[in-house]
Protein backbone atom coordinates (compact mmCIF):
# COMPACT_ATOMS: atom_id res chain seq x y z
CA UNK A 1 0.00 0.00 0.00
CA UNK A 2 2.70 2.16 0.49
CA UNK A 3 4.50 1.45 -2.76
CA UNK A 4 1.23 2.56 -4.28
CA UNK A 5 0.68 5.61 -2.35
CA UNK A 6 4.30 6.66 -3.17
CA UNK A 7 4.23 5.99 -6.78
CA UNK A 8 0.88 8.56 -7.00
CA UNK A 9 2.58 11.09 -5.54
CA UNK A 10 5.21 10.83 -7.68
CA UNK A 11 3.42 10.85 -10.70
CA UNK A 12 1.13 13.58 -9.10
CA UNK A 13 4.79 15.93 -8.73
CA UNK A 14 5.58 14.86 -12.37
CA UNK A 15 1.64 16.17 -13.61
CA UNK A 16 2.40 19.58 -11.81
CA UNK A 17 5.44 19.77 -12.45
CA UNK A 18 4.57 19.83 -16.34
CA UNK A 19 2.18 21.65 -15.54
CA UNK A 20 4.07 24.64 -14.11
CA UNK A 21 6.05 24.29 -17.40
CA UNK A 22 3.62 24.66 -19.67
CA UNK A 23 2.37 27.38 -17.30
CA UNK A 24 5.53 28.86 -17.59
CA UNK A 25 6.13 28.80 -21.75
CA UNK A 26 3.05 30.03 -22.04
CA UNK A 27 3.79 33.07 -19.61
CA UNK A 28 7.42 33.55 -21.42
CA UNK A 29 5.12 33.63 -25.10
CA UNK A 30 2.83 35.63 -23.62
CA UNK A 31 5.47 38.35 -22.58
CA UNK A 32 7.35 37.75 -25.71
CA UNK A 33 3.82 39.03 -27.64
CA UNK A 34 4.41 35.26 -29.33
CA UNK A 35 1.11 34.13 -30.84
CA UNK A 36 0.15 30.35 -31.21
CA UNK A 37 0.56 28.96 -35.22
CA UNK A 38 -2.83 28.66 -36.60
CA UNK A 39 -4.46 25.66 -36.28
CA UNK A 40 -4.05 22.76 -39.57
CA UNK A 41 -5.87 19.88 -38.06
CA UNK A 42 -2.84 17.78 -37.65
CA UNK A 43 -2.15 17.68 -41.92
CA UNK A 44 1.32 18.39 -43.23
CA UNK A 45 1.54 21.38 -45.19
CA UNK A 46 2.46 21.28 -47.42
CA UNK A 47 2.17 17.78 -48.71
CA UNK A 48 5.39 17.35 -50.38
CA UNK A 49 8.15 19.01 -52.19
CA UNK A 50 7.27 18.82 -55.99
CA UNK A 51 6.88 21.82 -57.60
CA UNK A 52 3.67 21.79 -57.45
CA UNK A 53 3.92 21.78 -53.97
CA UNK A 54 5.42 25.28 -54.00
CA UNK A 55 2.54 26.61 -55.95
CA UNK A 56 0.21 25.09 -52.73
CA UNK A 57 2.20 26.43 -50.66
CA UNK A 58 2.56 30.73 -52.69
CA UNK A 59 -1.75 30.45 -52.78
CA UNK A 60 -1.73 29.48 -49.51
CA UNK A 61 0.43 32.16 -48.42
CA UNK A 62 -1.74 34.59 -50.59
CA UNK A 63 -5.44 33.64 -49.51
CA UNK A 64 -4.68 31.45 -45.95
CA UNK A 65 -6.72 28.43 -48.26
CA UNK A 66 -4.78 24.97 -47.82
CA UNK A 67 -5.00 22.87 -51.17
CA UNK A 68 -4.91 19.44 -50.18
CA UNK A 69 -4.43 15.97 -52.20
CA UNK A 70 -3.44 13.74 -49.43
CA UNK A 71 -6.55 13.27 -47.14
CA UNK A 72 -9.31 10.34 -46.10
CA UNK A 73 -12.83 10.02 -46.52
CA UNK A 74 -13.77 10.79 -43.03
CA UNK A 75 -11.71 14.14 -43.34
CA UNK A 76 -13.77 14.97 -46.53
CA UNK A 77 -17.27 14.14 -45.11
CA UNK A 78 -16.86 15.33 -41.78
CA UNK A 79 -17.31 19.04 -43.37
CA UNK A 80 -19.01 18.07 -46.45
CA UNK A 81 -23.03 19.16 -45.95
CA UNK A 82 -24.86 18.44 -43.20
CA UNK A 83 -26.35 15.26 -45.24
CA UNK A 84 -23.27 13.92 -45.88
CA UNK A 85 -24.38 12.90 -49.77
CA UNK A 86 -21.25 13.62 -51.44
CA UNK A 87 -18.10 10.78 -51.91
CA UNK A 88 -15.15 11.17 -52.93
CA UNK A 89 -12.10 8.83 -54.59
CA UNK A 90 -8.58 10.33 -53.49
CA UNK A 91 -6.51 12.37 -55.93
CA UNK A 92 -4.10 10.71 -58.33
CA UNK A 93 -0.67 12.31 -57.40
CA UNK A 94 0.40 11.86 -60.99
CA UNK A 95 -2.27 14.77 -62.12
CA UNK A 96 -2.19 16.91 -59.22
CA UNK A 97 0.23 19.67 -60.92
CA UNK A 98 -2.53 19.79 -63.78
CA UNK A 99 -5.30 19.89 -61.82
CA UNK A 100 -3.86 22.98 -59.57
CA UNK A 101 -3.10 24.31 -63.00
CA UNK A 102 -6.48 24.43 -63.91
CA UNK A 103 -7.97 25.73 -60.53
CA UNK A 104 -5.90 28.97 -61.28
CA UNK A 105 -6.51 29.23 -64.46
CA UNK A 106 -10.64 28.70 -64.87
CA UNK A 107 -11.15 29.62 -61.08
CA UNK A 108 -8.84 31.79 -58.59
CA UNK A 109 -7.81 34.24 -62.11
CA UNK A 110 -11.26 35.13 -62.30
CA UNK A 111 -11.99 37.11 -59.43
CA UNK A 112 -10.46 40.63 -58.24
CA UNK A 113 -7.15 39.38 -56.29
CA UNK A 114 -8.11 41.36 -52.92
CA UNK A 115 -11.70 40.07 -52.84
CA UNK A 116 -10.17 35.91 -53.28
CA UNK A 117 -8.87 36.27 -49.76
CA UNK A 118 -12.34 36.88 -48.11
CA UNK A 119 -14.04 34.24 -51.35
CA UNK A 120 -11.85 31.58 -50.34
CA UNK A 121 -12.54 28.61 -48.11
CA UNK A 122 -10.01 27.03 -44.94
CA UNK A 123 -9.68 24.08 -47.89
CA UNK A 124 -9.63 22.55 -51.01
CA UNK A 125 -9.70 18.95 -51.57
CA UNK A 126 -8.54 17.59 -54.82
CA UNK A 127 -9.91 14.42 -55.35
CA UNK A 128 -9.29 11.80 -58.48
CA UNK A 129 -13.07 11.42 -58.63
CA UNK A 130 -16.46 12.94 -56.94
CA UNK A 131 -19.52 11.37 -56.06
CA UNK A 132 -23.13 12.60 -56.07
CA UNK A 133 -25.76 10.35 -53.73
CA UNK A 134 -29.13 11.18 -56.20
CA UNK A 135 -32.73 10.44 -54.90
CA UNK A 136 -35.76 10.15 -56.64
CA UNK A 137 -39.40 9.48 -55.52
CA UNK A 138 -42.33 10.83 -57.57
CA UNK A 139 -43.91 9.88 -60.84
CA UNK A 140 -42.36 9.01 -64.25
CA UNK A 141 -43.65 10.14 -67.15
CA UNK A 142 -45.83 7.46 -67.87
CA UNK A 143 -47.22 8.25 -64.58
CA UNK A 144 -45.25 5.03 -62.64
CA UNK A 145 -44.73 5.22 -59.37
CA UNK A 146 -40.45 5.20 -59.33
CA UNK A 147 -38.19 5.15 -56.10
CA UNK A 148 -34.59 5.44 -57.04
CA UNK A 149 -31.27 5.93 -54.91
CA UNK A 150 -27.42 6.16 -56.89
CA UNK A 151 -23.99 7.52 -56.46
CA UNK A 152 -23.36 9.65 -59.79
CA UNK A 153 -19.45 10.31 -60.45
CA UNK A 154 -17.58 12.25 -62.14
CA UNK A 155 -19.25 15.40 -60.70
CA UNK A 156 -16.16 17.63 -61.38
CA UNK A 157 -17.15 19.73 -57.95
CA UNK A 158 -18.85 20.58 -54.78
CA UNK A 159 -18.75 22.85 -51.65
CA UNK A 160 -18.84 22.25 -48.09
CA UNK A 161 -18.92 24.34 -44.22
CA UNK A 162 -15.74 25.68 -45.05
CA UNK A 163 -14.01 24.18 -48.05
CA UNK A 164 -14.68 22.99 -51.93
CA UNK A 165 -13.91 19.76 -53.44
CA UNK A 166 -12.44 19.74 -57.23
CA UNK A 167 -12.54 16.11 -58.59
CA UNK A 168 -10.36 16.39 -61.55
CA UNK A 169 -6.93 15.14 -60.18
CA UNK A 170 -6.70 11.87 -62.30
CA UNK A 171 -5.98 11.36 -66.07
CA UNK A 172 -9.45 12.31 -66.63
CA UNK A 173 -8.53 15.83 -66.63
CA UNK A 174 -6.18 15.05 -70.11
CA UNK A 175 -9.16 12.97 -71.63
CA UNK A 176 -12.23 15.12 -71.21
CA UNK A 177 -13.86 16.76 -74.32
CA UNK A 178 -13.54 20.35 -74.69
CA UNK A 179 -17.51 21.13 -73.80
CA UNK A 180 -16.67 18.62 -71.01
CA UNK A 181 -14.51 20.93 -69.38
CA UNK A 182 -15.88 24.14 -69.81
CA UNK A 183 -18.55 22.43 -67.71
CA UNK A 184 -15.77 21.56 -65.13
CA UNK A 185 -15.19 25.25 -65.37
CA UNK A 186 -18.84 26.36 -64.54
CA UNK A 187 -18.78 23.96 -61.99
CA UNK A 188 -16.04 24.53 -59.68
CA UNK A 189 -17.25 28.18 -59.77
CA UNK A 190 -20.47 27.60 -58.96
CA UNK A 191 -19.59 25.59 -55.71
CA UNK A 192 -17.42 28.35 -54.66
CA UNK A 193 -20.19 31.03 -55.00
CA UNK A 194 -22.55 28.31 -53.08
CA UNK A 195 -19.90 28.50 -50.62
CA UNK A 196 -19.68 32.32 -49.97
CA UNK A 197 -23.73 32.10 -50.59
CA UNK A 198 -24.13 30.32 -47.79
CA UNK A 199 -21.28 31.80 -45.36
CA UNK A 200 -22.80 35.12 -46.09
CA UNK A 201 -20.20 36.87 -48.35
CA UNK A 202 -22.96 36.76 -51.27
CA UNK A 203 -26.25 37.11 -51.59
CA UNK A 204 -28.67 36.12 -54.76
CA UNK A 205 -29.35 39.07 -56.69
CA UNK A 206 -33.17 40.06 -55.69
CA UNK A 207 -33.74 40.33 -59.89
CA UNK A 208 -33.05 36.73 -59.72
CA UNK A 209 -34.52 36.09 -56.44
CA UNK A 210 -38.22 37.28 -57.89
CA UNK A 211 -38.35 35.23 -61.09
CA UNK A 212 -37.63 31.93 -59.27
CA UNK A 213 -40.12 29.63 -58.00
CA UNK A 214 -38.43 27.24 -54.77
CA UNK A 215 -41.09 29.22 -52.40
CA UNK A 216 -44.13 27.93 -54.27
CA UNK A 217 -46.15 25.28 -52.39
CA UNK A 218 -46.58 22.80 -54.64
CA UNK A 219 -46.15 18.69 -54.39
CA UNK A 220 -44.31 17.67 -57.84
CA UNK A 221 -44.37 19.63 -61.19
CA UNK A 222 -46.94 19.57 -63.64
CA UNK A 223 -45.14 19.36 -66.76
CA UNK A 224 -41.31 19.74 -67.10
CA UNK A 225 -38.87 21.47 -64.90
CA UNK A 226 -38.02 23.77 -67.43
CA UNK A 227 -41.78 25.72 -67.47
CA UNK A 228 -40.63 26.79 -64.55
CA UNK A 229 -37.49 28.26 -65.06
CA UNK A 230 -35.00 25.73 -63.90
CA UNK A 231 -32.38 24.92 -66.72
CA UNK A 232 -31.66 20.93 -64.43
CA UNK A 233 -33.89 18.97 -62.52
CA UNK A 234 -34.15 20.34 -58.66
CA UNK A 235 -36.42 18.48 -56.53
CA UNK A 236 -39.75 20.89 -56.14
CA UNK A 237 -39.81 19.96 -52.40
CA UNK A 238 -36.39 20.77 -51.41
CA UNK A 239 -34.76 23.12 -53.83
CA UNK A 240 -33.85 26.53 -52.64
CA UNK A 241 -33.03 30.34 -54.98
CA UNK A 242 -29.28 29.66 -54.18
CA UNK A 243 -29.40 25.86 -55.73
CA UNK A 244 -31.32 27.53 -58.21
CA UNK A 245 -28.86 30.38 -58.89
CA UNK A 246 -25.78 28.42 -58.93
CA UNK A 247 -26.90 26.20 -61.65
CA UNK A 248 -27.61 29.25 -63.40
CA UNK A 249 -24.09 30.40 -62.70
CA UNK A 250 -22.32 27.16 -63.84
CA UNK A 251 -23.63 27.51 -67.53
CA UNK A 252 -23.09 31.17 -67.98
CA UNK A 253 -19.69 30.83 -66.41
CA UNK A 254 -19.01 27.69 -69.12
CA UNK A 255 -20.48 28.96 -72.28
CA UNK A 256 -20.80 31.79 -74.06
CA UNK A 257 -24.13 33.98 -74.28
CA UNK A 258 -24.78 32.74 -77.40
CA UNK A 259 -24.02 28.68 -76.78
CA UNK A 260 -26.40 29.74 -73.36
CA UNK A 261 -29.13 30.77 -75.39
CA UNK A 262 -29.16 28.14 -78.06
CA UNK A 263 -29.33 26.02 -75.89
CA UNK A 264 -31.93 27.27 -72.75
CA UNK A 265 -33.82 30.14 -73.92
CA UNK A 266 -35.13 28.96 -77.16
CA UNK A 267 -38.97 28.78 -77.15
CA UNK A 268 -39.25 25.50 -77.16
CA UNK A 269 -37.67 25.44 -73.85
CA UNK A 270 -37.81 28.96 -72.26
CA UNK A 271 -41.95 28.46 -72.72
CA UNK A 272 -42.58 31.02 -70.18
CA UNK A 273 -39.58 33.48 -71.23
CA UNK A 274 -38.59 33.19 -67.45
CA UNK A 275 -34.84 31.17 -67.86
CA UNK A 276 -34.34 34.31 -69.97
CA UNK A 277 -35.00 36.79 -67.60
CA UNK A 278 -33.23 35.10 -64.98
CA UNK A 279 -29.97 34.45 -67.27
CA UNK A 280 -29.92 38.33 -67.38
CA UNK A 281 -30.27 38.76 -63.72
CA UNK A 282 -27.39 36.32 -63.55
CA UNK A 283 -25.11 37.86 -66.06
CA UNK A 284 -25.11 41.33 -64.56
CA UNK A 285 -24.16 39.93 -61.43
CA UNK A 286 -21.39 37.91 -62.73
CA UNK A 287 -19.76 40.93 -64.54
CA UNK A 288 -19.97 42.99 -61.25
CA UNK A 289 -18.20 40.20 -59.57
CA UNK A 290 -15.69 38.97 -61.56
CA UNK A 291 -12.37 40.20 -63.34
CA UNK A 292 -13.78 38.26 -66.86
CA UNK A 293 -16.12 35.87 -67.89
């Protein structure tokens, strides 16, 4: 008993005595005016020493946003929407160079330099592939009752709390038509506008906001999507003006007016001249926000 009662006290003086240390560093930092290193969630950064690497590491230094290849699934999804329906496959080192490449080029190049800094998420995940969980209950069009539930890849990117995902680090970034990728590129902006959408640091345009229909009660559509507006499929329950919006600012961010309106506000498709009025809405916003289309 005595053994024991000695061997807590001494490991009782060794707990205060690191204790009075740490009390004691923390005084000397204190006086010193030294401030703690910002938090990076136990990742190396940068993740290597490529050249590419050094790019990472000059943006980080620039906008405080980590770009990161090397990270797991649980990482990802623990800040990835609060319905966790996004997956990802992990970035294919061998493409990482051109898929940073691109991010500058169709993404962080297109926005005033001093506003990127406040745009700009903790993260970015670069991922070989991304997932999208899809669910479907309603009516087909021959009026069948249909239940379906899928992971669609090769969604090129999403947003999160506080960080995007791009999903082009693998050789499909070298293989991918032309249209293919200027879709890429209307993507990956459109997640980072979600992103500052839904932190706060932008707003839908209210000449958007009153041509758009998510606040109308109704169960399912009567006729297609598009008489109402929406340029893709949103689910009439669910979908809200900044889903809405961003889809909107994907396309007109990836093609030009002209390939926009061939293509959406055609009569045949624009039936109620709405996606037209909305595209302009859109369009002024984007040229008050960015550099360049």
């Amino acid at each position: 008993m005595k053994q024991i009662v000695q061997r807590s006290l001494r490991l009782l003086s060794s707990g205060l005595l690191c204790c009075g240390v740490a009390a004691a560093l923390c005084t000397a930092c204190s006086d010193d005016g030294i401030t703690p290193s910002p938090d990076n969630h136990l990742i190396e950064f940068p993740q290597g020493t490529n050249a590419y690497d050094q790019t990472i590491k000059g943006i980080y230094d620039q906008y405080g946003t980590q770009i990161l290849y090397r990270y797991n699934d649980a990482m990802f999804r623990w800040q990835i929407t609060d319905l966790l329906t996004y997956y990802t496959k992990p970035a294919d080192e061998g493409y990482v160079a051109q898929a940073v490449d691109f991010l500058q080029d169709n993404c962080l190049s297109l926005y005033p330099k001093d506003s990127l800094r406040h745009y700009l998420p903790y993260r970015i995940y670069l991922a070989a592939d991304l997932g999208r969980l899809f669910e479907y209950s309603g009516q087909d069009a021959a009026g069948n009752s249909v239940n379906t539930r899928d992971t669609l890849w090769h969604t090129a990117a999403t947003n999160g709390y506080d960080n995007l995902c791009f999903a082009l680090a693998s050789p499909r970034i070298a293989t991918l038509s032309a249209d293919s990728l200027k879709l890429a590129k209307g993507e990956l902006n459109a997640a980072l506008i979600s992103y500052c959408i839904g932190r706060g640091i932008m707003a839908v345009p209210a000449a958007f906001s009153k041509e758009e229909v998510s606040g109308v009660a109704w169960n399912n559509y009567i006729g297609s999507y598009n008489t109402y507006g929406l340029i893709e499929y949103l689910n009439p329950k669910t979908f809200t003006a900044a889903q809405d919006f961003a889809i909107f600012v994907k396309y007109l961010i990836a093609y030009t007016d002209d390939e926009f309106n061939a293509r959406f506000t055609v009569k045949s498709f624009d039936t109620s001249g709405r996606i037209a009025r909305k595209a302009k809405a859109v369009r002024e916003w984007l040229n008050a926000t960015l550099n360049e289309k």
